[in-house]
Protein backbone atom coordinates (compact mmCIF):
# COMPACT_ATOMS: atom_id res chain seq x y z
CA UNK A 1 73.29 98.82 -23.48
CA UNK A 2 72.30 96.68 -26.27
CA UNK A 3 75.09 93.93 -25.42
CA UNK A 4 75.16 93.81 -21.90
CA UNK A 5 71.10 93.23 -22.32
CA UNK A 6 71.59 90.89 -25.13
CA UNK A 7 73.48 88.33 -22.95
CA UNK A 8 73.18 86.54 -19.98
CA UNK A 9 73.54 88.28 -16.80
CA UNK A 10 76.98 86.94 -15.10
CA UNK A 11 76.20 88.23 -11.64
CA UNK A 12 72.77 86.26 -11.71
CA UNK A 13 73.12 82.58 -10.94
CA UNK A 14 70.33 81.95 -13.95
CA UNK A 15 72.03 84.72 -15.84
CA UNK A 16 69.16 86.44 -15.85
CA UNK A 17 67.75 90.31 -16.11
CA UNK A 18 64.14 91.98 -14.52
CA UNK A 19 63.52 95.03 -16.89
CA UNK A 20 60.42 97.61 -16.44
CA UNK A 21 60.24 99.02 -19.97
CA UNK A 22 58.76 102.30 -20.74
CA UNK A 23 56.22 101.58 -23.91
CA UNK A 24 56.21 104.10 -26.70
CA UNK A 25 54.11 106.40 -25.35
CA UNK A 26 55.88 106.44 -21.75
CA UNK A 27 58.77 108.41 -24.08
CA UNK A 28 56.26 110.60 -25.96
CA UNK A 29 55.45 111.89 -21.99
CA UNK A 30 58.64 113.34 -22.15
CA UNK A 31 58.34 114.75 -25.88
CA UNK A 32 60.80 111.78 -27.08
CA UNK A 33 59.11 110.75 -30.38
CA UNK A 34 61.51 109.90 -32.51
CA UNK A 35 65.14 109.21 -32.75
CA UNK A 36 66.06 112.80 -33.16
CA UNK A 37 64.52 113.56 -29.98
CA UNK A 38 66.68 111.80 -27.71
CA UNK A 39 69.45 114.15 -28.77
CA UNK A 40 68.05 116.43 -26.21
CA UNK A 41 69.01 114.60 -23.23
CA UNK A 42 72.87 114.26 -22.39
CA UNK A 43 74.29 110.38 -23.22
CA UNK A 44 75.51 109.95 -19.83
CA UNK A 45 71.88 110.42 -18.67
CA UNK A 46 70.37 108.66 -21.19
CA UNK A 47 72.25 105.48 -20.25
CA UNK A 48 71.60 105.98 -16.27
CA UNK A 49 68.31 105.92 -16.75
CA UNK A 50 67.96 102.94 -18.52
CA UNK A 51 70.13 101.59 -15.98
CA UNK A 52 67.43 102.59 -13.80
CA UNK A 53 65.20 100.29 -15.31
CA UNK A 54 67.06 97.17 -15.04
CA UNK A 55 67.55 94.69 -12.09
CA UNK A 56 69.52 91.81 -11.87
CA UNK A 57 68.23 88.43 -11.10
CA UNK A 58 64.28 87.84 -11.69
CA UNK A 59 61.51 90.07 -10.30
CA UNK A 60 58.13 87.54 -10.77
CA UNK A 61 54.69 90.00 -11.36
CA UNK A 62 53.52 88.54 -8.44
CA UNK A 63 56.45 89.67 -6.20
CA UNK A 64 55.32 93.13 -7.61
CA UNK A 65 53.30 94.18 -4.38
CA UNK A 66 52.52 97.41 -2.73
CA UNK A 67 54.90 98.35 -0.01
CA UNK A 68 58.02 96.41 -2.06
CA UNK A 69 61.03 98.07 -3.25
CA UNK A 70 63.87 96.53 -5.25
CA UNK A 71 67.31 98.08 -6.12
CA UNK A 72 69.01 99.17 -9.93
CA UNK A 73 71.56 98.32 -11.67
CA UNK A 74 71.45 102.33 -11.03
CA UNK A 75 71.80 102.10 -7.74
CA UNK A 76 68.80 103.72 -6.55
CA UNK A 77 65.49 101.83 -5.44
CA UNK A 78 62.54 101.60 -6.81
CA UNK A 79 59.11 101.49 -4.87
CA UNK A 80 55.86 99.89 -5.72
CA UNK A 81 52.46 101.77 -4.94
CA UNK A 82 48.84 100.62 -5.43
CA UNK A 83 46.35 103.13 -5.88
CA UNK A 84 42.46 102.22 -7.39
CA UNK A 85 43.66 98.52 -7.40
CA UNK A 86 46.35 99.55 -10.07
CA UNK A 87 49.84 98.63 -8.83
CA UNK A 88 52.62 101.32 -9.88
CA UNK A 89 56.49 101.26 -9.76
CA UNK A 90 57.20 104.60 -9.05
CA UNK A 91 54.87 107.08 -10.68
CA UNK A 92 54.60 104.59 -13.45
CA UNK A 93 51.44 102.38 -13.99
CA UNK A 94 52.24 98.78 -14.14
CA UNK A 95 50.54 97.69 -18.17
CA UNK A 96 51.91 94.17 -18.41
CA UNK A 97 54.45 91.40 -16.04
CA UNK A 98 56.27 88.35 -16.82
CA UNK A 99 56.97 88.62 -20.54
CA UNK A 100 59.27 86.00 -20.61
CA UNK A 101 62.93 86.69 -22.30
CA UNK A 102 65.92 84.21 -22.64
CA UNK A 103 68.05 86.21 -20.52
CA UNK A 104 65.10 87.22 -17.92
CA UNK A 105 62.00 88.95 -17.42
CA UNK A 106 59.88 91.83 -18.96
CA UNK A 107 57.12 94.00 -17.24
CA UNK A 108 55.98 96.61 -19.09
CA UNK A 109 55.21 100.30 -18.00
CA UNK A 110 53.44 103.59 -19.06
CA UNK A 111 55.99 106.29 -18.13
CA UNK A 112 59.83 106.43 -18.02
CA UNK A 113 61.06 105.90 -14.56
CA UNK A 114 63.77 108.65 -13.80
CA UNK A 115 66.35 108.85 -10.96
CA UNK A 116 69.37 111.14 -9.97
CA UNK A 117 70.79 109.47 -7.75
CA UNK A 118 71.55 113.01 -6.03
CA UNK A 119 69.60 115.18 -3.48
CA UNK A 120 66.86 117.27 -4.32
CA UNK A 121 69.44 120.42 -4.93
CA UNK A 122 72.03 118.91 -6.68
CA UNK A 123 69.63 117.26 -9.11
CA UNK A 124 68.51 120.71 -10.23
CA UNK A 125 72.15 121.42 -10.63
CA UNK A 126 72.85 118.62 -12.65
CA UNK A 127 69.32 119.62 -14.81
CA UNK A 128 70.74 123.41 -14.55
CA UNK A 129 74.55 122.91 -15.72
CA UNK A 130 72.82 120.82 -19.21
CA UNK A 131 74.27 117.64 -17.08
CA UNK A 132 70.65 116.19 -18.05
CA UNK A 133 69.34 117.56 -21.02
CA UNK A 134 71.09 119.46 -23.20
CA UNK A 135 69.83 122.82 -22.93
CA UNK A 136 70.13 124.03 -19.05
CA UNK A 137 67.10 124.38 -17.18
CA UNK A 138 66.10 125.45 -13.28
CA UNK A 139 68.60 127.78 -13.57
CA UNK A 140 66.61 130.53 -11.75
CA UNK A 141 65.28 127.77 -9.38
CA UNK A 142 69.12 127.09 -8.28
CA UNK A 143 69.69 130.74 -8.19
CA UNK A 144 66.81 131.09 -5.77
CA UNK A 145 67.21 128.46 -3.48
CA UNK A 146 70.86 129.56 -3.08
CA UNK A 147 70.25 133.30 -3.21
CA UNK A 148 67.39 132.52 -0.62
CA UNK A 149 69.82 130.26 1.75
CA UNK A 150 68.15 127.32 0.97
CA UNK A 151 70.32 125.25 0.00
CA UNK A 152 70.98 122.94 3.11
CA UNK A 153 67.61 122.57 4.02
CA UNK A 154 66.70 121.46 0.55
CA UNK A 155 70.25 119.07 1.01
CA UNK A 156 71.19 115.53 2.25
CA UNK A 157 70.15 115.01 5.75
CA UNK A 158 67.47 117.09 5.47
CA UNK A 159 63.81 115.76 5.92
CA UNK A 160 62.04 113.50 2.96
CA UNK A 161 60.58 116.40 0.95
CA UNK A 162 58.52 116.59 -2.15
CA UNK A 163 59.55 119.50 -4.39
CA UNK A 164 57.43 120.35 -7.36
CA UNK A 165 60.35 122.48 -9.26
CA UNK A 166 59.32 125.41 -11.17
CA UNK A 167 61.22 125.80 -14.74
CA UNK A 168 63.04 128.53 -15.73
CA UNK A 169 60.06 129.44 -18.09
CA UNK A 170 57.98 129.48 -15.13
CA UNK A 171 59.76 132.32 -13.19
CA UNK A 172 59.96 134.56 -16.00
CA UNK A 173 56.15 134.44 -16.05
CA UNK A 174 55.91 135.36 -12.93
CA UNK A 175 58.22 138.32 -13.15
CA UNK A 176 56.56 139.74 -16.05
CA UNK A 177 53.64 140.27 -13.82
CA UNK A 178 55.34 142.43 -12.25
CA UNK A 179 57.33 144.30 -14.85
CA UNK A 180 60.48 142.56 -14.97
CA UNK A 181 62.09 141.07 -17.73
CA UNK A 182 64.40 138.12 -16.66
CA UNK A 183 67.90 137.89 -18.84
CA UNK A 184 69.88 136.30 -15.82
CA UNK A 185 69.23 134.22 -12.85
CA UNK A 186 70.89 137.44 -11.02
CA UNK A 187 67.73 139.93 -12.46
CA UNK A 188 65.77 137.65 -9.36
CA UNK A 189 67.17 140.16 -7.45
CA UNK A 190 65.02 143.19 -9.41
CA UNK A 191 62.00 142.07 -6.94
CA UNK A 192 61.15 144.26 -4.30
CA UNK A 193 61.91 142.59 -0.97
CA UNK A 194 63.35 139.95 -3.27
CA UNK A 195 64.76 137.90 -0.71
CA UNK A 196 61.82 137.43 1.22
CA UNK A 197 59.37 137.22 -1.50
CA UNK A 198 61.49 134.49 -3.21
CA UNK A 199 61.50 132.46 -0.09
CA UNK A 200 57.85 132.38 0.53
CA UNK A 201 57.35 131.32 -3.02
CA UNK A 202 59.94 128.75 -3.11
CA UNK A 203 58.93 127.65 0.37
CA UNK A 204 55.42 127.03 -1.07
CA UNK A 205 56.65 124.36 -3.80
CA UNK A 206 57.87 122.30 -0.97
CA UNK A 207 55.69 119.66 0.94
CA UNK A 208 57.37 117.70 3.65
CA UNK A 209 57.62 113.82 2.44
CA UNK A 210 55.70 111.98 5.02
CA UNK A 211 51.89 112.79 5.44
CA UNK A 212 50.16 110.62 8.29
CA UNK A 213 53.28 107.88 7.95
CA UNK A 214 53.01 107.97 4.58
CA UNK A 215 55.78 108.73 2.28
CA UNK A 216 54.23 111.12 -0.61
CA UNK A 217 56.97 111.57 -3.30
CA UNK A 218 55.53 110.15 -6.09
CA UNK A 219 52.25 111.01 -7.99
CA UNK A 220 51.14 107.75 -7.52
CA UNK A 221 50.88 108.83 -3.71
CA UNK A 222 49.76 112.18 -3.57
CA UNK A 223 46.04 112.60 -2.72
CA UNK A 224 43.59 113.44 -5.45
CA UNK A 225 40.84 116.09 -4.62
CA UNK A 226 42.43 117.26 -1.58
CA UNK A 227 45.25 119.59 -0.27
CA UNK A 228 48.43 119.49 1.52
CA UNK A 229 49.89 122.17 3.59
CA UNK A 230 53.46 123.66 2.29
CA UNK A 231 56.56 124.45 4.02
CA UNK A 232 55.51 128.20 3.64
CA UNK A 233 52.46 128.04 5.29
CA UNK A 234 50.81 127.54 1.97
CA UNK A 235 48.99 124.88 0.46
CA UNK A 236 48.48 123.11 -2.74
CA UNK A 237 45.53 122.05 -3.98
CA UNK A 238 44.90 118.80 -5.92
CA UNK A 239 42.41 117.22 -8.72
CA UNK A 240 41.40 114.20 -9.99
CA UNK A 241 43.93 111.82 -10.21
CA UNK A 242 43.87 110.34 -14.13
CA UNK A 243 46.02 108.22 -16.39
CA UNK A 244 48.70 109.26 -14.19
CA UNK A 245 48.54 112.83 -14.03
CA UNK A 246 47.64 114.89 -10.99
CA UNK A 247 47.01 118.41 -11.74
CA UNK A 248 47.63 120.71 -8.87
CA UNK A 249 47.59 124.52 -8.16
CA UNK A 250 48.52 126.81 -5.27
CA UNK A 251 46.40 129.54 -3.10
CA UNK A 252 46.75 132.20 -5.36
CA UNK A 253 47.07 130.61 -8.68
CA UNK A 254 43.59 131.06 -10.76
CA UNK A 255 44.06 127.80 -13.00
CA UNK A 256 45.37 124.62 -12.21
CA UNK A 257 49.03 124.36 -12.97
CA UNK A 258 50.29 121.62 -16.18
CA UNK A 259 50.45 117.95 -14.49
């Protein structure tokens, strides 16, 4: 990426570039703090999601208003939010616009912006198959939602949803409450009325995407000290909204789960 943003842009008239860059400590979110680190995450991924960040053309601060959206040299849009009089692209707090660059335009941000480009399921394949970092994760969650017939309701064409996606750390936890030790995305099946059980409890990580009109998929737009009903009948419960972090629970979860 360094020479394509070390040059003018040819597709822009003024050759120029908009980019929202992640400060230092947007990468340390993600446990990226130093070069070594990025060796986690697959190249190809690396590189669309700087990609992400980029926009051709010029995107002013002051064009930078709630409600907006703009598209990536990704692909994939990006929306701004204002919450507490704090405008957000994404998830990500706004720090700093219009730092000026001979090729274009700078606004600085606090967190990473990430995008698929995919549906909700087959971006936890892609994170499951080590297409994203690495070392595979949500490879129970995949197991589930397929072993549970999910799979096309969680799809394309399928409402706007907001999924908080338990790792595959998280289910083994749960199994070991009840006695089983998880070697293989098939040992899911160990549970008693496993079917059924996994379906409420996947069912319950799923909020549907628009709440009074309101599209609610980032954490910039979820509501702080409230709750929201789940597609299992469920609901999660929600704290105080800080630094952009919004810790959450379930019904039957005794401490709030990691933001």
């Amino acid at each position: 990426m360094v020479e394509v943003l070390s040059n003018k842009n040819p597709s822009d008239p003024q050759g120029n570039y908009t980019v929202f860059a992640p400060n230092n400590a947007a990468f340390a979110r993600l446990g990226l703090r130093q070069d070594t680190d990025l060796q986690a995450l697959q190249t190809s991924f690396l590189t669309s999601t700087l990609l992400y960040h980029v926009t051709g053309g010029t995107l002013a601060g002051s064009t930078l208003q709630a409600g907006t959206s703009s598209a990536s040299a990704l692909g994939p849009v990006r929306r701004i939010v204002t919450r507490d009089n704090t405008r957000y692209v994404n998830g990500s707090r706004i720090l700093a616009t219009d730092v000026k660059a001979s090729n274009g335009t700078v606004h600085v941000i606090d967190k990473v912006l990430l995008a698929t480009g995919a549906d909700v399921v087959q971006s936890a394949v892609a994170v499951s198959t080590s297409k994203v970092f690495v070392k595979p994760d949500l490879q129970y969650l995949v197991y589930a939602v397929v072993y549970c017939g999910l799979a096309g309701a969680l799809s394309e064409g399928s409402p706007q949803l907001t999924v908080f996606a338990p790792n595959d750390q998280a289910f083994k936890d749960l199994y070991k409450q009840f006695g089983i030790t998880l070697n293989e995305p098939k040992d899911l099946e160990k549970l008693p009325n496993a079917k059924a059980t996994l379906t409420q409890v996947l069912l319950n990580h799923v909020v549907l995407g628009t709440q009074a009109g309101k599209l609610t998929q980032f954490t910039s737009e979820l509501p702080a000290n409230t709750s929201l009903p789940t597609l299992g009948g469920g609901s999660l419960f929600f704290g105080d909204f800080n630094n952009g972090l919004l810790p959450m629970r379930g019904k039957a979860m005794a401490l709030p789960a990691p933001p």
